[in-house]
Protein backbone atom coordinates (compact mmCIF):
# COMPACT_ATOMS: atom_id res chain seq x y z
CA UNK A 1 35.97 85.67 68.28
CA UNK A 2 35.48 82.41 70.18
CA UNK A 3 33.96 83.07 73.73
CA UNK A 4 34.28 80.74 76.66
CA UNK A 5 29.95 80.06 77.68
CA UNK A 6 30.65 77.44 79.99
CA UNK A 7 33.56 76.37 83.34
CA UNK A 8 34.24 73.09 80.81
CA UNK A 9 34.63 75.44 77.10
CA UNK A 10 37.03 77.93 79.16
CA UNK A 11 38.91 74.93 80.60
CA UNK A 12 38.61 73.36 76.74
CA UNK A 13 40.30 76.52 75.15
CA UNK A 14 43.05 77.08 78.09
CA UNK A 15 43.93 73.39 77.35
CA UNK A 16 43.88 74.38 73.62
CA UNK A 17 46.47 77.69 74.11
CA UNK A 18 48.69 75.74 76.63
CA UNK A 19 49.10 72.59 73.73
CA UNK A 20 49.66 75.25 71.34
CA UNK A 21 52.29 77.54 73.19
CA UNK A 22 53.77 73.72 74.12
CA UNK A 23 54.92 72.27 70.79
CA UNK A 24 56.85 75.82 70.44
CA UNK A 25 59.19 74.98 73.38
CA UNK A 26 61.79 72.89 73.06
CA UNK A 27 62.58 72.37 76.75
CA UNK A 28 59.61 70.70 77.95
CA UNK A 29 60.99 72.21 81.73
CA UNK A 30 59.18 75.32 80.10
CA UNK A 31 55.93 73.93 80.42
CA UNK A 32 54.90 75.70 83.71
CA UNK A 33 51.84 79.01 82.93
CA UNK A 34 50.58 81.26 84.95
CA UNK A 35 47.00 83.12 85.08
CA UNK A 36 45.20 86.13 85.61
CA UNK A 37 41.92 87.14 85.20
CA UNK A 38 40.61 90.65 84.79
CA UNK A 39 37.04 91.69 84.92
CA UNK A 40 36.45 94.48 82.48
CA UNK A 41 37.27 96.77 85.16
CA UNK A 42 40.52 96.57 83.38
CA UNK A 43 39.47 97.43 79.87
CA UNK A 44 41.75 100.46 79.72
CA UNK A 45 44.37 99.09 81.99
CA UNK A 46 44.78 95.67 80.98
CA UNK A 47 48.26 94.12 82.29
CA UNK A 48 49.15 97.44 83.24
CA UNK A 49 50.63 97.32 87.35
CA UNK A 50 49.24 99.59 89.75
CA UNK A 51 51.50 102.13 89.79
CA UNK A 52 51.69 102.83 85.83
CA UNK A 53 47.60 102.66 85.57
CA UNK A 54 47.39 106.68 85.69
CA UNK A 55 50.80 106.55 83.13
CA UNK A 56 49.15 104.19 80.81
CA UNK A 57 45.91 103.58 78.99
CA UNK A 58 45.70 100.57 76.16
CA UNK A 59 43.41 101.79 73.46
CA UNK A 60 40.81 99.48 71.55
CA UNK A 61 43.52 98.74 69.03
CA UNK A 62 46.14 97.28 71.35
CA UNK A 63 47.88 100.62 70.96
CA UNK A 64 49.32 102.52 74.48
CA UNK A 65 48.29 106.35 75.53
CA UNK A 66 51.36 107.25 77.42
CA UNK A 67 52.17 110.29 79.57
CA UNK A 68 55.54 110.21 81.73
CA UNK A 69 55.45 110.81 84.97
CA UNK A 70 58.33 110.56 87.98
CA UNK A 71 56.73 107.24 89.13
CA UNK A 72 60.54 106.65 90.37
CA UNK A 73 60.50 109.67 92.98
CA UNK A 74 56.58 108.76 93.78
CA UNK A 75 57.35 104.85 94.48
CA UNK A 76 60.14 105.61 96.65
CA UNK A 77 58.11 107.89 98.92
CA UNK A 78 55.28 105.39 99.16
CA UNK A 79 57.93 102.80 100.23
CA UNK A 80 59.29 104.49 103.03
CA UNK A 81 55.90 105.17 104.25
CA UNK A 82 54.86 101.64 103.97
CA UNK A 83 58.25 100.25 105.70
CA UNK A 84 57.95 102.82 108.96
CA UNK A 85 54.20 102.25 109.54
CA UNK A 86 53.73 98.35 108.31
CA UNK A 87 56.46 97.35 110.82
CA UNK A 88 54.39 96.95 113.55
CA UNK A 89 52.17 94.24 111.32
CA UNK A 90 55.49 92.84 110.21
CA UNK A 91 56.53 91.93 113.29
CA UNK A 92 53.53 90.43 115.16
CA UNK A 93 52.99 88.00 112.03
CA UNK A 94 56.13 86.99 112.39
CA UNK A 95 57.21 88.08 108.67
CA UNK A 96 60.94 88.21 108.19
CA UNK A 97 61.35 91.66 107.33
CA UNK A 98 63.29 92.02 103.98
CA UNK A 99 62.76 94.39 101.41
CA UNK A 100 60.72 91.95 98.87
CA UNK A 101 58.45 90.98 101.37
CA UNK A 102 57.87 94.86 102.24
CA UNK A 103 56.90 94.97 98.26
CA UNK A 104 54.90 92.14 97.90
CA UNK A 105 52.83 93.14 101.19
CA UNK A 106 52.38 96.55 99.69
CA UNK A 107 50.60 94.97 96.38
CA UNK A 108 48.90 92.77 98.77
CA UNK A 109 47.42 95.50 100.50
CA UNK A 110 46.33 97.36 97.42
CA UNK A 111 49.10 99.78 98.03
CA UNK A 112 50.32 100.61 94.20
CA UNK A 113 53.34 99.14 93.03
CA UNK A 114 55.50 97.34 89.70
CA UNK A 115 53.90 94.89 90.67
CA UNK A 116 50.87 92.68 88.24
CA UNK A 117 49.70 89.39 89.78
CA UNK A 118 48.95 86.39 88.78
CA UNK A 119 48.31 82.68 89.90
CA UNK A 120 48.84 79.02 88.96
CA UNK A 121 45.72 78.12 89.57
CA UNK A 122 43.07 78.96 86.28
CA UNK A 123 40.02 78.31 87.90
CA UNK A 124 40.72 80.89 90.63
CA UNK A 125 41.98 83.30 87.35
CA UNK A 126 38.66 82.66 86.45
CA UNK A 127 36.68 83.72 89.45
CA UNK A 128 38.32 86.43 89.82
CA UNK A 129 37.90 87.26 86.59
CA UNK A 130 33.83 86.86 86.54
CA UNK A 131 33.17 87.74 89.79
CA UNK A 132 32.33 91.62 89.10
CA UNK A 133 29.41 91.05 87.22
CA UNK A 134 29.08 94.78 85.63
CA UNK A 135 26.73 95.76 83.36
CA UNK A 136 26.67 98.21 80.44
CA UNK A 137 24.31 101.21 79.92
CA UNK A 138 21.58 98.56 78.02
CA UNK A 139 22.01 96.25 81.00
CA UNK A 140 24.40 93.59 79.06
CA UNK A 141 27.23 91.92 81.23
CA UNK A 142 30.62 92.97 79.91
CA UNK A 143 33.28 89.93 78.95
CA UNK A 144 36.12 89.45 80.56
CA UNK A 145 39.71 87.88 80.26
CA UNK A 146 41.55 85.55 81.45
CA UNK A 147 45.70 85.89 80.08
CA UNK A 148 47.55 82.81 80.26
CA UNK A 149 51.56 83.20 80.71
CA UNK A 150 54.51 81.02 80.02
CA UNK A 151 56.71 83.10 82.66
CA UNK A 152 59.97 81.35 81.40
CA UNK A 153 59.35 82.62 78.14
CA UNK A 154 58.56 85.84 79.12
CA UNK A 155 61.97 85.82 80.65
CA UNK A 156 63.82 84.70 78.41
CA UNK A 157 62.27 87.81 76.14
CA UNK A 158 63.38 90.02 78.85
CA UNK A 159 66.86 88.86 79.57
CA UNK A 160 67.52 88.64 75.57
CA UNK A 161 66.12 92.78 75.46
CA UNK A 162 68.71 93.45 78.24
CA UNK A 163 71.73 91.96 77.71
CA UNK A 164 71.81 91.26 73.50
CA UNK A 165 71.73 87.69 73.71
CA UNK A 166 69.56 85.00 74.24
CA UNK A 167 70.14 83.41 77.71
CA UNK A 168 70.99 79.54 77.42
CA UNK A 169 68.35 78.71 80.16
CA UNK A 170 65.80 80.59 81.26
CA UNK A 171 64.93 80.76 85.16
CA UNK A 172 62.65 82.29 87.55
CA UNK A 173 65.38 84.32 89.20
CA UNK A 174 65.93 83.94 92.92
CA UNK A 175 65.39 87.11 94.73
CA UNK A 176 68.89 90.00 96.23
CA UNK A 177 69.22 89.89 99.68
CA UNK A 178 68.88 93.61 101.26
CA UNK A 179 72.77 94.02 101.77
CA UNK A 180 73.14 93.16 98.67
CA UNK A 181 75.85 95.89 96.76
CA UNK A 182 75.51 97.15 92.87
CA UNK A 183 77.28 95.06 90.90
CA UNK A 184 77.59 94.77 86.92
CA UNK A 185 75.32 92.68 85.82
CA UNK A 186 76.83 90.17 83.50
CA UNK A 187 79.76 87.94 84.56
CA UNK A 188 83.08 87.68 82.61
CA UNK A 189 81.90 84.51 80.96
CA UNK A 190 78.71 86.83 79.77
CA UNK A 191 75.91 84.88 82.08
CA UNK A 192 73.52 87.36 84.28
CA UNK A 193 74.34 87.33 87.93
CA UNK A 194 70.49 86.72 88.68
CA UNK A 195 70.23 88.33 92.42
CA UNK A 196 71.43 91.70 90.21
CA UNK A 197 68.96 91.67 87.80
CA UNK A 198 66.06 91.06 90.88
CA UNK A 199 68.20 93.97 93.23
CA UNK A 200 68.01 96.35 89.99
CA UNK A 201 63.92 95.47 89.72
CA UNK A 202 62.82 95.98 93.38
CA UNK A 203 65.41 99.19 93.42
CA UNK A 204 64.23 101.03 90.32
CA UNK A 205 68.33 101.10 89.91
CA UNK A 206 68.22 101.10 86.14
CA UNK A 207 71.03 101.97 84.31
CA UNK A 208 70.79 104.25 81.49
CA UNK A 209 72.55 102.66 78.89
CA UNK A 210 70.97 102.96 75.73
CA UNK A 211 71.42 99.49 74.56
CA UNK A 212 69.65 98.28 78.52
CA UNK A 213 65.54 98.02 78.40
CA UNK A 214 64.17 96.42 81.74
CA UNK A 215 60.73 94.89 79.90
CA UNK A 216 58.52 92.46 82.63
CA UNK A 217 60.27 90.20 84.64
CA UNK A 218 58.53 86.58 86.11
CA UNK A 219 58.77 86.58 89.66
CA UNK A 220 58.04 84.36 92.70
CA UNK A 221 57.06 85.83 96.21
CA UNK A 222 57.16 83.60 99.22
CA UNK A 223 53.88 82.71 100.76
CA UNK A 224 53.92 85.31 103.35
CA UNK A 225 49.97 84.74 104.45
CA UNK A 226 47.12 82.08 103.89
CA UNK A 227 45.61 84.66 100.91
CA UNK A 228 49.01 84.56 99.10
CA UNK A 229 48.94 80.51 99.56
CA UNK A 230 45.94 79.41 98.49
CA UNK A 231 46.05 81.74 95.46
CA UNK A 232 48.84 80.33 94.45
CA UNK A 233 50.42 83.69 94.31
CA UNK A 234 53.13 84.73 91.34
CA UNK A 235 54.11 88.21 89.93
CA UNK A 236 55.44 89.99 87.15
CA UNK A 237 57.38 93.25 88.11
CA UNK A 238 58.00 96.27 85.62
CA UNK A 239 60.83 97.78 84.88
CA UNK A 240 61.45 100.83 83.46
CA UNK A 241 60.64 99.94 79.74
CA UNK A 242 56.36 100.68 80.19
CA UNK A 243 56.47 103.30 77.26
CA UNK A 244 55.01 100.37 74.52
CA UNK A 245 56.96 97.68 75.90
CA UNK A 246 54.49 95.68 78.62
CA UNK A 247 52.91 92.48 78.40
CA UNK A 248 50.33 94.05 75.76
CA UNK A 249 53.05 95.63 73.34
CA UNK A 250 54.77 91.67 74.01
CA UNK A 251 51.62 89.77 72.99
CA UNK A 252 51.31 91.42 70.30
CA UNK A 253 54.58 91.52 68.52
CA UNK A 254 55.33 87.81 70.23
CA UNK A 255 53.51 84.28 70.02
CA UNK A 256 54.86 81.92 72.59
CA UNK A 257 54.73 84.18 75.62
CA UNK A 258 51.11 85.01 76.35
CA UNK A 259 47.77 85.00 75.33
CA UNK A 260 43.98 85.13 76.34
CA UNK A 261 40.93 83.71 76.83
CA UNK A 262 37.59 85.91 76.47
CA UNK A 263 34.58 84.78 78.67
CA UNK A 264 31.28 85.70 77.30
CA UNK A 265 29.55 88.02 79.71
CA UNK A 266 26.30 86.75 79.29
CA UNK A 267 27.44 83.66 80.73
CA UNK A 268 29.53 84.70 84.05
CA UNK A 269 26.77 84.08 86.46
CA UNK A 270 25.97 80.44 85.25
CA UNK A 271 29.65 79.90 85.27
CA UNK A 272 30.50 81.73 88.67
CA UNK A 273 27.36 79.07 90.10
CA UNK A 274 29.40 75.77 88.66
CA UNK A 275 32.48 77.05 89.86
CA UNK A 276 30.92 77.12 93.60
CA UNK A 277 30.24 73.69 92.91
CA UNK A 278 33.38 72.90 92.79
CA UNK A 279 34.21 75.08 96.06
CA UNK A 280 35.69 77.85 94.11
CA UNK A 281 33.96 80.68 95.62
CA UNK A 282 35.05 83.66 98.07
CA UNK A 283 36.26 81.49 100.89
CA UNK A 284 38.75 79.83 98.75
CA UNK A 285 40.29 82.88 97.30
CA UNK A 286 40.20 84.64 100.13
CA UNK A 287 40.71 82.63 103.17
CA UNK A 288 40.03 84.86 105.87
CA UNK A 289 36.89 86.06 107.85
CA UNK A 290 36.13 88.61 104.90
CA UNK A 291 36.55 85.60 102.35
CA UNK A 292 34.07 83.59 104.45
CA UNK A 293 31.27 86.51 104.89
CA UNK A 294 30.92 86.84 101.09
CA UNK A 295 31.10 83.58 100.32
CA UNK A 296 28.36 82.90 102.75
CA UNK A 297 26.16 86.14 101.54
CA UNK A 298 26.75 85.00 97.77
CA UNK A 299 25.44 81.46 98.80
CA UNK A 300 22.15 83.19 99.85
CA UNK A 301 22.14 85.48 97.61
């Protein structure tokens, strides 16, 4: 397996994978990716969301250890805790106060949720990827990953899994309103009433048809902070198909919709150094007074 050693060779190879997954699309409007990087941290959990990390573990050969749980009854409890005690935040940061944005500051704030993010940005992917520098028991740095995503793609998968048939354009769907009512979810003329399909996500309001399987859904969240700005902030949200059907059981039965690149572990402090060259450090992934403090106590480190 081909490791990236150096900021240029990981920047060579995501070049590589995005020309690659490019001459498969015929809509050259499809050309938009998204990033996330995961530390090793992640090993067992990889693209697994918060809330399904004690439901799921992925195994060395890409295959899922699954136990079912009631996430459903679990999530809405957290939810209603969040809503009644963040409101006080909410309203002195002068957040509109909608359901998404309750959701989105709950994965912000490490609360866990449906929730994976990711970013447009794939040097920040890559900090954030490197940035833990563990060790194994001989003393070796672990690699890590950085997953590259065509979200259009990956929505077009999903919409095709729902409703039988391959969408004629795929979107980033624009996100319900809170008053919005239940509604079915295709129109007479058979397209997807999009603010539906996004009410059904945030709601857990899956219907049980057999022939209906909610897989990942490509999602944008509006800058609600500086954090969420400068990293450039994007999500996928789960649905209720996480029983072999995430983004792992996708990249592996799928070629246009995502892939990887490994870092070499060896190499994450050399490449963590030229990336703070380049003023990708703490301060510019987190912009905030923590942000600053490590950036500062990594400079001296």
């Amino acid at each position: 397996m081909c490791k990236a050693k150096s900021v240029d060779g990981f920047l060579k190879m995501v070049f590589e994978k995005i020309d690659e997954k490019t001459k498969m699309n015929e809509n050259e409007l499809f050309d938009l990716f998204w990033f996330r990087g995961e530390s090793c941290e992640f090993k067992k959990t990889s693209l697994v969301p918060g809330a399904y990390r004690n439901i799921i573990t992925i195994n060395d050969d890409e295959t899922f250890t699954y136990t079912k749980k009631q996430s459903e009854y679990c999530e809405m409890d957290m939810k209603a805790n969040f809503d009644r005690k963040a409101l006080p935040y909410i309203i002195s940061k002068k957040i509109e106060n909608t359901a998404w944005n309750r959701y989105f500051l709950m994965q912000h704030y490490k609360v866990k949720t449906r929730l994976l993010d990711w970013t447009e940005d794939a040097l920040k992917a890559l900090y954030m990827a490197i940035n833990n520098n563990t060790k194994d028991v001989d003393g070796k740095d672990y690699d890590a990953k950085v997953w590259i995503l065509n979200p259009f793609n990956l929505n077009l998968y999903t919409m095709e899994k729902l409703t039988g048939k391959k969408p004629k354009d795929a979107v980033i769907p624009p996100l319900s309103n809170d008053f919005d009512k239940p509604q079915d979810l295709l129109r007479k003329n058979k397209t997807i009433r999009y603010p539906e399909l996004t009410r059904r996500y945030l709601t857990m309001d899956f219907y049980r048809k057999a022939d209906e399987s909610y897989y990942p859904l490509a999602i944008y969240p509006p800058f609600l902070d500086e954090r969420m700005a400068a990293q450039k902030a994007c999500f996928t949200i789960f649905g209720d198909k996480y029983n072999c059907a995430g983004l792992h059981a996708i990249h592996k039965h799928t070629v246009n919709i995502i892939d990887y690149v490994t870092i070499d572990g060896a190499s994450k402090e050399k490449m963590l150094k030229k990336l703070r060259l380049i003023g990708i450090d703490e301060s510019s992934v987190y912009p905030d007074l923590d942000g600053l403090g490590k950036s500062i106590n990594d400079s001296y480190k």
